[in-house]
N, C-alpha and C. Protein backbone atom coordinates (compact mmCIF):
# COMPACT_ATOMS: atom_id res chain seq x y z
N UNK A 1 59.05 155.52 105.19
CA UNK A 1 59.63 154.50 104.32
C UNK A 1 61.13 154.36 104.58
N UNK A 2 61.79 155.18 104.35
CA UNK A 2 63.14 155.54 104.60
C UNK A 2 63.79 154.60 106.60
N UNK A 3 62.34 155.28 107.48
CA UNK A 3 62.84 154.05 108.76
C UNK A 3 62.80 152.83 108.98
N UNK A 4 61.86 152.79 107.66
CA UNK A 4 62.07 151.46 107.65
C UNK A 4 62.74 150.28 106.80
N UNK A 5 63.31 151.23 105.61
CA UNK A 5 64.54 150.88 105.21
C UNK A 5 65.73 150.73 106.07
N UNK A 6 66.06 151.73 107.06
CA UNK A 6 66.65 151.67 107.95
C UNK A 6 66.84 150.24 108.85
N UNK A 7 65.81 150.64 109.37
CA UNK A 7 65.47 149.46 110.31
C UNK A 7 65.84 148.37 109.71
N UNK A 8 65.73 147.62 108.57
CA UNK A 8 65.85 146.67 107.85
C UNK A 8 67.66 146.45 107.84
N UNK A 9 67.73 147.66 107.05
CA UNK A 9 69.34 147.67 107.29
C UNK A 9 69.99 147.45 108.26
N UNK A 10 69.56 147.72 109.50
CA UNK A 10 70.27 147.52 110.68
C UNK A 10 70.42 146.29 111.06
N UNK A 11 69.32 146.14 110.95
CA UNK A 11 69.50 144.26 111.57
C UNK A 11 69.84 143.34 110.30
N UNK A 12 69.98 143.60 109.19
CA UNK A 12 71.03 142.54 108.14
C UNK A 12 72.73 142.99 108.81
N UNK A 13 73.00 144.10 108.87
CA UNK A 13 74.45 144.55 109.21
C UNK A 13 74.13 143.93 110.49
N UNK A 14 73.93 144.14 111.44
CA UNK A 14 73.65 142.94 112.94
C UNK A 14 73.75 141.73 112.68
N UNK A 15 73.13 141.40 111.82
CA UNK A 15 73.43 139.96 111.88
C UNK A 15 74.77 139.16 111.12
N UNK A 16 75.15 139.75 109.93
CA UNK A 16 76.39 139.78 109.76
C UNK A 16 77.69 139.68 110.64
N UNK A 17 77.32 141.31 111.52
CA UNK A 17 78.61 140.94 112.51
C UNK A 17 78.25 140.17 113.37
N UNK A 18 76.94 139.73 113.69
CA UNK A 18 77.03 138.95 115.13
C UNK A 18 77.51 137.22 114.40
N UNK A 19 77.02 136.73 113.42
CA UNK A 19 77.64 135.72 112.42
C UNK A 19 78.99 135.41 112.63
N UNK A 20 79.63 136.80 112.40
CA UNK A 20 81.36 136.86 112.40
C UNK A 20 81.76 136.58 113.35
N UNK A 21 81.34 137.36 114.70
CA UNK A 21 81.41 136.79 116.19
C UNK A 21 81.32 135.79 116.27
N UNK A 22 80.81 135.57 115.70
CA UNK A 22 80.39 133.63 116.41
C UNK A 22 81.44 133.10 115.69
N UNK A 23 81.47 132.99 114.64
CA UNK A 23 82.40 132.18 113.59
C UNK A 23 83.76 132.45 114.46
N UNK A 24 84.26 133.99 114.30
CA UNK A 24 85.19 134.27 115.10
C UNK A 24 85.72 133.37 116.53
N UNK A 25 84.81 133.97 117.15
CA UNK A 25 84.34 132.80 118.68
C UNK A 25 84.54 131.38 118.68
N UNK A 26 84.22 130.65 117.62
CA UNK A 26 84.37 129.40 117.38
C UNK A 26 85.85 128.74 116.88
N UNK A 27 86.39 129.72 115.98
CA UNK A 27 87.34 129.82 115.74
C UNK A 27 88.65 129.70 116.80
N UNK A 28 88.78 130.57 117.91
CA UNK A 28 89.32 131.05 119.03
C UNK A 28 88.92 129.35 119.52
N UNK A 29 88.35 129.22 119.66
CA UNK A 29 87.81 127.66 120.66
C UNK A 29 88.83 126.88 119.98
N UNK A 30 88.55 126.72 118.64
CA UNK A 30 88.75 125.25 118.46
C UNK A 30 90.92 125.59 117.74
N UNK A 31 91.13 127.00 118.00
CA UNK A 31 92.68 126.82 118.28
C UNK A 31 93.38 126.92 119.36
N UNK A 32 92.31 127.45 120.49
CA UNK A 32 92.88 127.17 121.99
C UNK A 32 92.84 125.85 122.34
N UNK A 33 91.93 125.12 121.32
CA UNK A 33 92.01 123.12 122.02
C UNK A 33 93.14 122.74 121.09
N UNK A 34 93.18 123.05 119.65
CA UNK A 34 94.88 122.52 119.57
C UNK A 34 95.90 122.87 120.01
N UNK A 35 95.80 124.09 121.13
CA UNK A 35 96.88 124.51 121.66
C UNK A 35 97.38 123.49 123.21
N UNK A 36 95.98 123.57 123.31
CA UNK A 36 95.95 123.02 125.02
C UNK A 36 95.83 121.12 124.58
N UNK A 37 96.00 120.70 123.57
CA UNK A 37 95.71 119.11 123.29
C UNK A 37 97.41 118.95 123.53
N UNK A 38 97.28 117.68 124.32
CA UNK A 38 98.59 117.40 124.56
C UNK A 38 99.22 116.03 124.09
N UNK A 39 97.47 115.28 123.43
CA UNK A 39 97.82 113.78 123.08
C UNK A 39 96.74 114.13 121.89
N UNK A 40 97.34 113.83 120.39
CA UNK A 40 96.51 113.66 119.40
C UNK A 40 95.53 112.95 119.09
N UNK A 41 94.34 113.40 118.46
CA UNK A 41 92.63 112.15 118.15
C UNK A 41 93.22 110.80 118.09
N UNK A 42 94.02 110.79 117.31
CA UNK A 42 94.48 108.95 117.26
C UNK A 42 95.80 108.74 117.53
N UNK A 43 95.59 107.53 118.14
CA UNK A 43 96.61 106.87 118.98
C UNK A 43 96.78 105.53 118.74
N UNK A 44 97.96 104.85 118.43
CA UNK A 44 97.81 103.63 117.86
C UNK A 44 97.48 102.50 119.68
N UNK A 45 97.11 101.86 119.42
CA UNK A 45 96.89 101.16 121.11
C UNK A 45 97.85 100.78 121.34
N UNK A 46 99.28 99.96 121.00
CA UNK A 46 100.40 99.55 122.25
C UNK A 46 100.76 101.32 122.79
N UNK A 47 100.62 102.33 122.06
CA UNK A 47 101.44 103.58 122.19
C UNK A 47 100.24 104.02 123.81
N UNK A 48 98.59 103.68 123.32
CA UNK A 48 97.47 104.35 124.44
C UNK A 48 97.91 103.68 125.59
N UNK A 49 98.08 102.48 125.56
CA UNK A 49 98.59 101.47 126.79
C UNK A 49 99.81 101.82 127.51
N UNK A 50 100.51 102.99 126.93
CA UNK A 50 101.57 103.61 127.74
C UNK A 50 101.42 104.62 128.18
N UNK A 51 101.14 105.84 126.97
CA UNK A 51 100.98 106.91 126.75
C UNK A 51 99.83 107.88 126.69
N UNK A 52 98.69 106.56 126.84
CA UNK A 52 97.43 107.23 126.50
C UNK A 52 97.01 108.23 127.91
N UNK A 53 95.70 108.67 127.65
CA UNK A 53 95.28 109.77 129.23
C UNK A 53 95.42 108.75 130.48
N UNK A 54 95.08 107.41 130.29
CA UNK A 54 94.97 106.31 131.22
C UNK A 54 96.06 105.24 130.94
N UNK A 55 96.63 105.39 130.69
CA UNK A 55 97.91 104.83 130.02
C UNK A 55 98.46 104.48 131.58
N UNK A 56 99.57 103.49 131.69
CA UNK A 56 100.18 102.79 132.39
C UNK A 56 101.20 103.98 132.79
N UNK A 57 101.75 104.91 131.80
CA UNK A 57 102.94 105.32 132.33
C UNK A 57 102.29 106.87 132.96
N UNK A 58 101.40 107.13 133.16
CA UNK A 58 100.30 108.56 133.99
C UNK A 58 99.82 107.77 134.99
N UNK A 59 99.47 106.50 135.17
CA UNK A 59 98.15 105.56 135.96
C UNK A 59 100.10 105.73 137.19
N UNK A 60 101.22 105.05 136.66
CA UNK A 60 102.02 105.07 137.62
C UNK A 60 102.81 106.38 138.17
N UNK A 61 102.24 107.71 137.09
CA UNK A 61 103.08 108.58 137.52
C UNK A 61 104.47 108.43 137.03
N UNK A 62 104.61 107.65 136.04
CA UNK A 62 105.97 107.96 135.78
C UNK A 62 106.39 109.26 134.86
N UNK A 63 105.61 109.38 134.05
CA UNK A 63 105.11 110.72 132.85
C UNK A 63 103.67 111.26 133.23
N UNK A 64 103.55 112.28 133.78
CA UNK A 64 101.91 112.92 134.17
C UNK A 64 102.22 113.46 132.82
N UNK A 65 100.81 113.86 132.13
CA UNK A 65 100.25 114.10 131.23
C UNK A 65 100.68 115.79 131.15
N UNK A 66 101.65 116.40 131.39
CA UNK A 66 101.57 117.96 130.98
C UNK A 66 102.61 118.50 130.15
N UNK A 67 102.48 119.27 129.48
CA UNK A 67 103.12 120.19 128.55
C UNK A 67 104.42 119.86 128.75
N UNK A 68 105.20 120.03 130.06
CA UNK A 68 106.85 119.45 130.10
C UNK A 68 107.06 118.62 130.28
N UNK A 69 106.53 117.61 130.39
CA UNK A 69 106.55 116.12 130.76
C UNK A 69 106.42 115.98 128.89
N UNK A 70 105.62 116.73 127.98
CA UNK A 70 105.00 115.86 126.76
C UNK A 70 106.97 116.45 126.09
N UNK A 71 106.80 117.64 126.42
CA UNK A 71 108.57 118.04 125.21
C UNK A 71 109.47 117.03 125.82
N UNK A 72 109.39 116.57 126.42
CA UNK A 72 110.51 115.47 127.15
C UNK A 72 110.44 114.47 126.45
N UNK A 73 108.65 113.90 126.17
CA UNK A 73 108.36 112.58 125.60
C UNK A 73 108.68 112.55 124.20
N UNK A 74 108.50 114.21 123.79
CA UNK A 74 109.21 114.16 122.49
C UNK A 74 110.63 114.12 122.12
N UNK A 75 111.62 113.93 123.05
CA UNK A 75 112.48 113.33 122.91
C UNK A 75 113.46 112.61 122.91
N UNK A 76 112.10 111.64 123.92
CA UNK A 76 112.14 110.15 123.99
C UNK A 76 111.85 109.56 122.50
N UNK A 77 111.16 109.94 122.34
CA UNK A 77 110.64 109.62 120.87
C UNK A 77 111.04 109.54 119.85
N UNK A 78 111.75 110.88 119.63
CA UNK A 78 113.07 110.98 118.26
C UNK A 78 113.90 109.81 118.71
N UNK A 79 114.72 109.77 120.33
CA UNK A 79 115.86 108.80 120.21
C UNK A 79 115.25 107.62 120.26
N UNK A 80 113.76 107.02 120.20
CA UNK A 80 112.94 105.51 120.00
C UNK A 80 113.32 105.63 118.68
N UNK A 81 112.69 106.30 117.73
CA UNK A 81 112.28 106.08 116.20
C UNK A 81 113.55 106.08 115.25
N UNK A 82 114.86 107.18 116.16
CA UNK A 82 116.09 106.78 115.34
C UNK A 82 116.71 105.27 115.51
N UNK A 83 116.59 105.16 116.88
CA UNK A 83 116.90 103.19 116.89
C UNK A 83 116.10 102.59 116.19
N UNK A 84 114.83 102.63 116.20
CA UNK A 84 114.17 102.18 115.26
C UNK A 84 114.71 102.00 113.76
N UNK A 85 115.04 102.96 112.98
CA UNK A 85 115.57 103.56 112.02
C UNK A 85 117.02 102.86 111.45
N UNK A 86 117.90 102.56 112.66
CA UNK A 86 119.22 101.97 112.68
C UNK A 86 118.99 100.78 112.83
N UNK A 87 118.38 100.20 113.61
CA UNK A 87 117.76 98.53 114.06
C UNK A 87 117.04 98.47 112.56
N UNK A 88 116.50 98.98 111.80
CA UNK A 88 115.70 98.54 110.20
C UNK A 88 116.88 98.00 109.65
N UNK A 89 118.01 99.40 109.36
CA UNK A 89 118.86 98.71 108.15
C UNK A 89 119.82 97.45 108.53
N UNK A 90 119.80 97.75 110.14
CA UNK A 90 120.62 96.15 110.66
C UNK A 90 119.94 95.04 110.31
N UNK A 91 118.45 94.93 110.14
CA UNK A 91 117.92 94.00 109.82
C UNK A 91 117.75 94.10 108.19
N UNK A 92 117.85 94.85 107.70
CA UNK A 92 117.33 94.78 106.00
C UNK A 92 119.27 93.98 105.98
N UNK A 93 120.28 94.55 106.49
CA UNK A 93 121.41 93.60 105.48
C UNK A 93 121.44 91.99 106.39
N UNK A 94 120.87 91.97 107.59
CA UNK A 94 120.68 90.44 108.00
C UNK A 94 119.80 89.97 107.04
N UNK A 95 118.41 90.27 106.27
CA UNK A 95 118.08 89.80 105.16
C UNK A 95 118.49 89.61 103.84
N UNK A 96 119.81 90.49 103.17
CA UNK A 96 120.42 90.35 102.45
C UNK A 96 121.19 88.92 102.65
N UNK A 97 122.12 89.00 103.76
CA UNK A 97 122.99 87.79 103.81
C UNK A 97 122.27 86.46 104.21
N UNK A 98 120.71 86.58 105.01
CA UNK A 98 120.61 85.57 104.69
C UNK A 98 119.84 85.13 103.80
N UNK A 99 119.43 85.69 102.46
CA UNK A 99 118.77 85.40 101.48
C UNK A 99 120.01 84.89 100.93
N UNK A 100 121.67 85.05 100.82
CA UNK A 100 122.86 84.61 100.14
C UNK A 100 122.67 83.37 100.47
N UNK A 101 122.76 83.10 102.07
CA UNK A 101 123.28 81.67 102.63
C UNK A 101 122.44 80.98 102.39
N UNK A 102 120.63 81.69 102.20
CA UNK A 102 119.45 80.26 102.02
C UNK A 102 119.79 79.88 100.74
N UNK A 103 119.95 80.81 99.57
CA UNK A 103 120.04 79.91 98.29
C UNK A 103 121.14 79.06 98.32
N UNK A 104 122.72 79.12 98.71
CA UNK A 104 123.20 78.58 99.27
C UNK A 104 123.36 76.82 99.64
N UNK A 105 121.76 77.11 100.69
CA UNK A 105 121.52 75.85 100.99
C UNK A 105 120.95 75.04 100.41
N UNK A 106 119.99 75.79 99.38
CA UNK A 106 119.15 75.10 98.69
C UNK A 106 120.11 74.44 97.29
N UNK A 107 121.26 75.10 96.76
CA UNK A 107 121.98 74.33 95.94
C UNK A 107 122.97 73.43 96.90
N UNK A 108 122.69 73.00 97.90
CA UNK A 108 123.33 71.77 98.61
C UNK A 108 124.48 72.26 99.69
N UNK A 109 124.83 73.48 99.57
CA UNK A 109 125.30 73.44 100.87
C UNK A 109 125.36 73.37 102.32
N UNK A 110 125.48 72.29 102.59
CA UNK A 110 124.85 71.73 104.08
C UNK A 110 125.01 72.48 105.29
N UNK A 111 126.45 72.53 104.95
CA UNK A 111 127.42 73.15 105.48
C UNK A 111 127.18 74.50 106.60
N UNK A 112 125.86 75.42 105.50
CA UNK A 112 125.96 76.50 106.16
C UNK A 112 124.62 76.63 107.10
N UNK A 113 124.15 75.74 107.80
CA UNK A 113 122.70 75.58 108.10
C UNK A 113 123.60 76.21 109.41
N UNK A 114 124.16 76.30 109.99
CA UNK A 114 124.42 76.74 111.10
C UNK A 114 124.35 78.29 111.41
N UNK A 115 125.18 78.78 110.38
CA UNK A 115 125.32 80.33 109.53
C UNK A 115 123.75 80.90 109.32
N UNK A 116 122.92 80.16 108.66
CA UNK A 116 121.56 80.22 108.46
C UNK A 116 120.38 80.41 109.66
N UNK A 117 120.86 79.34 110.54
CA UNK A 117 120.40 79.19 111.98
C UNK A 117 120.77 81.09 112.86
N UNK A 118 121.96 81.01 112.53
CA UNK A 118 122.88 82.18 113.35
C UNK A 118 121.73 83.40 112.97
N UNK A 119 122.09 83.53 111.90
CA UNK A 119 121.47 84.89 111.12
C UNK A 119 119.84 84.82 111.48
N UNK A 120 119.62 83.79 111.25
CA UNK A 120 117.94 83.92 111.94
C UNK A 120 117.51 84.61 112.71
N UNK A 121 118.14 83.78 113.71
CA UNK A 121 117.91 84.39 115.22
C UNK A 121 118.44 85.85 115.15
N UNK A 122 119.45 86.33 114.28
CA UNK A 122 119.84 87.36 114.63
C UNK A 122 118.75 88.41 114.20
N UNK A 123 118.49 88.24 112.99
CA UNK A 123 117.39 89.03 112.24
C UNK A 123 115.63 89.51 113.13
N UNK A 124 115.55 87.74 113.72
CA UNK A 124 114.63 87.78 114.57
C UNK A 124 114.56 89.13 115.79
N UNK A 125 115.98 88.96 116.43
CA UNK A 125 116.02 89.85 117.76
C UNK A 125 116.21 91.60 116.98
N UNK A 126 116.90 91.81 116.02
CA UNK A 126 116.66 93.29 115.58
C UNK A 126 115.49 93.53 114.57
N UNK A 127 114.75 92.41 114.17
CA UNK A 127 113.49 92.81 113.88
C UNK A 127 112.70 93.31 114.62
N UNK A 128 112.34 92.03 116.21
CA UNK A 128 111.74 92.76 117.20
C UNK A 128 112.17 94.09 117.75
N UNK A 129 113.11 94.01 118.22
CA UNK A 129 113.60 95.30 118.71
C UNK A 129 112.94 96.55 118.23
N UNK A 130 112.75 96.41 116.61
CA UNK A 130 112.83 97.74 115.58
C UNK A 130 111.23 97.92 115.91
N UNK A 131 110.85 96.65 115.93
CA UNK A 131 108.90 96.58 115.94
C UNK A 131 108.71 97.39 117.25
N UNK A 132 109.35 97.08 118.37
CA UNK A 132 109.20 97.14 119.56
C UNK A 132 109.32 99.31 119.98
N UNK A 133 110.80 99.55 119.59
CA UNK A 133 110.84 101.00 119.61
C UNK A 133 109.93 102.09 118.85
N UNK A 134 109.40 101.12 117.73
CA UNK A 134 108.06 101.69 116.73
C UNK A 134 106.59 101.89 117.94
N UNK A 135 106.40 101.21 118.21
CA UNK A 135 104.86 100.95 118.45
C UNK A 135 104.80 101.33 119.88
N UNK A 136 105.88 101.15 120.31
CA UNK A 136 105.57 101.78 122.08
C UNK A 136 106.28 103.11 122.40
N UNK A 137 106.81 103.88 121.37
CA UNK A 137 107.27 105.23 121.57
C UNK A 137 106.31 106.12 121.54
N UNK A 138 106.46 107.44 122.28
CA UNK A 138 105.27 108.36 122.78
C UNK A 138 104.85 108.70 121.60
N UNK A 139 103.34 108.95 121.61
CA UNK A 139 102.41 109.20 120.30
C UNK A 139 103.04 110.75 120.18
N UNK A 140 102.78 111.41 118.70
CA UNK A 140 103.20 112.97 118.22
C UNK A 140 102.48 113.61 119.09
N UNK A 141 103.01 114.86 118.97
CA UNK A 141 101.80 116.02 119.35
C UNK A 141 100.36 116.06 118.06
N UNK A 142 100.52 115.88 117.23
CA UNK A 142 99.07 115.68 116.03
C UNK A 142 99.76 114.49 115.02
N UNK A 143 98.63 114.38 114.62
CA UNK A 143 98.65 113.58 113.40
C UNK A 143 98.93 114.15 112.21
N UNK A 144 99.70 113.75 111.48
CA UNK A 144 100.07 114.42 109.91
C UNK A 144 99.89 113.83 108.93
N UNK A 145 99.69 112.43 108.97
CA UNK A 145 99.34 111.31 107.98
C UNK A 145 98.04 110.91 107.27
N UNK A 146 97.87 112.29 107.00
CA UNK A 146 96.24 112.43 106.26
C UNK A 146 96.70 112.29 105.10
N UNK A 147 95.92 111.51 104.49
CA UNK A 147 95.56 111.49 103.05
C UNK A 147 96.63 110.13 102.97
N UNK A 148 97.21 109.84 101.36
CA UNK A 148 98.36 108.66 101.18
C UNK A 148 99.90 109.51 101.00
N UNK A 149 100.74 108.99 102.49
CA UNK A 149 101.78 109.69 102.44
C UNK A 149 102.88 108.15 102.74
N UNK A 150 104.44 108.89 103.05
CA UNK A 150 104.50 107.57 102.85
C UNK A 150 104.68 107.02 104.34
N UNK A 151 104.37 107.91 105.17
CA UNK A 151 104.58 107.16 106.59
C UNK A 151 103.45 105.93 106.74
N UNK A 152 102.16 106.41 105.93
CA UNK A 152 101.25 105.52 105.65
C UNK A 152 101.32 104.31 105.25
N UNK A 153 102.39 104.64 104.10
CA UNK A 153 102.92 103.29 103.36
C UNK A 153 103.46 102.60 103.78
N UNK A 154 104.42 102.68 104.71
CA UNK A 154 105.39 102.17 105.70
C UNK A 154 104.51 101.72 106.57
N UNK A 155 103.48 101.89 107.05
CA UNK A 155 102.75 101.30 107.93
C UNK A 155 101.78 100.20 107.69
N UNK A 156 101.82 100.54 106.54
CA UNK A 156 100.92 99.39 105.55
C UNK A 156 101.65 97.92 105.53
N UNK A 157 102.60 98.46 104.33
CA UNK A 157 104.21 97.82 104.04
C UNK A 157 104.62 96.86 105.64
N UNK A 158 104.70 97.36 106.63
CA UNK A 158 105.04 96.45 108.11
C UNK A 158 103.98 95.53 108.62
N UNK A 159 102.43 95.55 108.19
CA UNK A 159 101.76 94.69 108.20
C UNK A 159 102.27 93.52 106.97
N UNK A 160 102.58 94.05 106.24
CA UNK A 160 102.54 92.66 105.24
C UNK A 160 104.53 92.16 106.05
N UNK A 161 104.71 92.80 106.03
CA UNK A 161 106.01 91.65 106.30
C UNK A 161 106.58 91.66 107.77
N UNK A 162 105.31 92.01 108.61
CA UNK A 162 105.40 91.39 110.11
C UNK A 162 104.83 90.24 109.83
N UNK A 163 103.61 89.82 109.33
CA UNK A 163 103.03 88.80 108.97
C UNK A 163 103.55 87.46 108.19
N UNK A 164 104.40 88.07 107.16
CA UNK A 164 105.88 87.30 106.82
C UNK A 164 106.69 86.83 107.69
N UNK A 165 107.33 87.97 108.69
CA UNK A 165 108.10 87.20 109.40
C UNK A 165 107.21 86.22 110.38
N UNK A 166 106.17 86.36 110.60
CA UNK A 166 105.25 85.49 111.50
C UNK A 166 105.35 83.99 110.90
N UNK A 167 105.25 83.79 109.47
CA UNK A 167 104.70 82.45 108.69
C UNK A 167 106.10 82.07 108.21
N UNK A 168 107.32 82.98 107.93
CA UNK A 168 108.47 82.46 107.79
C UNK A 168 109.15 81.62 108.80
N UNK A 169 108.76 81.75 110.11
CA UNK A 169 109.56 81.56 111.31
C UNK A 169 108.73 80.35 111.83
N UNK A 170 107.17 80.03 111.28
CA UNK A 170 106.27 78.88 111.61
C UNK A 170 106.82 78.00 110.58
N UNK A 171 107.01 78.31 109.23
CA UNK A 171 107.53 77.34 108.11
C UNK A 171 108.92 76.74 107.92
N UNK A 172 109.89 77.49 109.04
CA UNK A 172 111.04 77.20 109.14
C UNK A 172 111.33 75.92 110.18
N UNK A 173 110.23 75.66 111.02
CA UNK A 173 110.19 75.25 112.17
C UNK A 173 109.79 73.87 111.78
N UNK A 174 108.62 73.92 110.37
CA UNK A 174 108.13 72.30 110.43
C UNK A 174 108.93 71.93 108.97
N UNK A 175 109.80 72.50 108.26
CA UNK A 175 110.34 72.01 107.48
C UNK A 175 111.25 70.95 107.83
N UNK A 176 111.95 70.71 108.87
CA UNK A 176 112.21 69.29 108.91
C UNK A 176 111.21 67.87 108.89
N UNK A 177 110.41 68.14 109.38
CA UNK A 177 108.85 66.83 109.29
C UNK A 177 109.00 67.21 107.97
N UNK A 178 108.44 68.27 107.18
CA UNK A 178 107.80 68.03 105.40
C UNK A 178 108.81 69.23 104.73
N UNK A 179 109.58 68.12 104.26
CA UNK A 179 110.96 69.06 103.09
C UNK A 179 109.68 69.96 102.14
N UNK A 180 108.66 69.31 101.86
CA UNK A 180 107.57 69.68 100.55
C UNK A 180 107.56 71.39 100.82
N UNK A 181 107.74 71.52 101.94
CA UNK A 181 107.23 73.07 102.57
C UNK A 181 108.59 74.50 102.33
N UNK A 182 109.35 73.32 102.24
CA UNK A 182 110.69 74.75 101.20
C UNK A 182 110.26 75.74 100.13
N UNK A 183 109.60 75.30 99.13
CA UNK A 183 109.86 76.40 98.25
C UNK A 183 108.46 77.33 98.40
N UNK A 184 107.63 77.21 99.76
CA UNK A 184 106.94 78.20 99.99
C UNK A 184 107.32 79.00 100.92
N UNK A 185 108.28 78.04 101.99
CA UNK A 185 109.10 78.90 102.79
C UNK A 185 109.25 79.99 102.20
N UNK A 186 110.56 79.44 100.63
CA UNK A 186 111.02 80.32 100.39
C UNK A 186 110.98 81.83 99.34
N UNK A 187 109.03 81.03 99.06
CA UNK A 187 108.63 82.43 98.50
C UNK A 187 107.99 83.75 99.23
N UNK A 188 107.87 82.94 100.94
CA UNK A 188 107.43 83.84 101.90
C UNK A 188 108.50 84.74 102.36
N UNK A 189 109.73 84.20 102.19
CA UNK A 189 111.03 84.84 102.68
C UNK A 189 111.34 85.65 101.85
N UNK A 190 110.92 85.63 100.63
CA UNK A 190 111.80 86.79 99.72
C UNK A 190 110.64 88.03 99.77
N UNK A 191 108.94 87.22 99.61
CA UNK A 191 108.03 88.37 99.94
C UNK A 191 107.95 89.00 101.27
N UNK A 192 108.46 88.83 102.13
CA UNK A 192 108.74 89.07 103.65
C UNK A 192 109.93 90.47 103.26
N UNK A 193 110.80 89.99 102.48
CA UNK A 193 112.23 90.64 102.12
C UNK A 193 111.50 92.13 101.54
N UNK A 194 110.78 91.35 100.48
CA UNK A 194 110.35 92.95 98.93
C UNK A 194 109.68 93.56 100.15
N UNK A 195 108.82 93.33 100.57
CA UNK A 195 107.72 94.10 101.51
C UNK A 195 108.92 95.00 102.89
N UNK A 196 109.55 94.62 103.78
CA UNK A 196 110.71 94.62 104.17
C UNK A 196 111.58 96.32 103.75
N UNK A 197 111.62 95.79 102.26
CA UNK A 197 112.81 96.61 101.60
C UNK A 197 112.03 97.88 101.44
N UNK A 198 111.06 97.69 100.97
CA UNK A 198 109.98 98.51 100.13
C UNK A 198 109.47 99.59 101.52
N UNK A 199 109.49 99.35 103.07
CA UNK A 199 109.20 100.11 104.01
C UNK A 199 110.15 101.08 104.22
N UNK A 200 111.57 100.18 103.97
CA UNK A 200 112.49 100.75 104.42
C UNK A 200 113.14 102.26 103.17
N UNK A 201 112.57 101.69 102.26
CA UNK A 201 112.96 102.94 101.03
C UNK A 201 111.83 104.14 100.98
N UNK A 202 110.33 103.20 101.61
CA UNK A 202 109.39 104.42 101.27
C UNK A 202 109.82 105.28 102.06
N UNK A 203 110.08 104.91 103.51
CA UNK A 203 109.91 106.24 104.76
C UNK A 203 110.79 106.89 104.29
N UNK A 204 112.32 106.86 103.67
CA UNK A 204 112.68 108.11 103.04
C UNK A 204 112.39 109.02 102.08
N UNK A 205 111.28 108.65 101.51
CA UNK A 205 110.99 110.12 100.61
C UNK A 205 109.51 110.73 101.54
């Protein structure tokens, strides 16, 4: 009776540790692949189209895909996302002044359509710019934006007022044919603005 209590015993304690092994074992795997991952599960696509395994900038050899080539890309990256960062608030006070000069125009000053014109275009070229150093700078080493954080929000937040600046810059264009189209212009311009402002305040906390 007793050997075969034994016996019994042996192979529950066997299987236990061989359990642990494995778990163990599995374990070891799947932190030697975050060790050895050099491009994170997700990748936004203008970033894969550069950066990705088949990406344009590996397909030419300009960045091969390895470990010192990636700490390099990381800081390509910081100095993309700080222009990025500096190109925002150049554009958040080009939206300040020209939200001054549109009302401005709209109580009759003719005067400043030129000023208005100026700032446009200006807003236009450090908007792009800012879009531009965002979306094509080298992807992280992982992703951190699990769950609702606010890099999330900010990413949210730039769909709604890329899309603004998209319909502000179409409505600016046919408002000479139909004056009627001003005061949606100009509720797209200020929601273009809140959405805008609201990216630019979340990413700091």
């Amino acid at each position: 009776m007793r050997i075969i209590i034994l016996i019994c015993l042996f192979f529950f304690v066997s299987n236990i540790v061989i359990g642990q092994d494995n778990d163990l074992l599995k374990q070891l795997q799947q932190e030697e692949k975050a060790d050895t991952a050099l491009l994170p599960p997700k990748v936004i696509l203008t970033q894969r189209m550069l950066w990705g395994e088949k990406g344009l900038m590996r397909k030419w050899n300009i960045s091969p895909l390895t470990v010192e080539q990636r700490k390099k890309e990381m800081q390509t990256r910081r100095f993309m996302l700080k222009a990025h960062q500096i190109l925002g608030f150049v554009t958040l006070g080009g939206m300040v002044a020209q939200g001054i000069v549109g009302s401005q125009l709209y109580n009759g000053k003719f005067n400043l359509i030129d000023t208005h014109e100026a700032l446009a275009t200006g807003i236009n070229i450090t908007y792009s710019m800012a879009a531009l150093t965002s979306l094509f700078a080298p992807p992280p080493l992982v992703n951190r934006d699990k769950g609702l954080t606010s890099l999330k929000l900010h990413k949210w937040l730039a769909l709604v007022h890329m899309s603004g600046m998209i319909a502000t810059n179409i409505l600016a264009g046919q408002i000479d044919n139909n004056p009627d189209l001003k005061p949606i212009h100009r509720a797209v311009a200020y929601t273009t603005f809140a959405s805008y402002a609201a990216a630019v305040v979340v990413i700091k906390f």
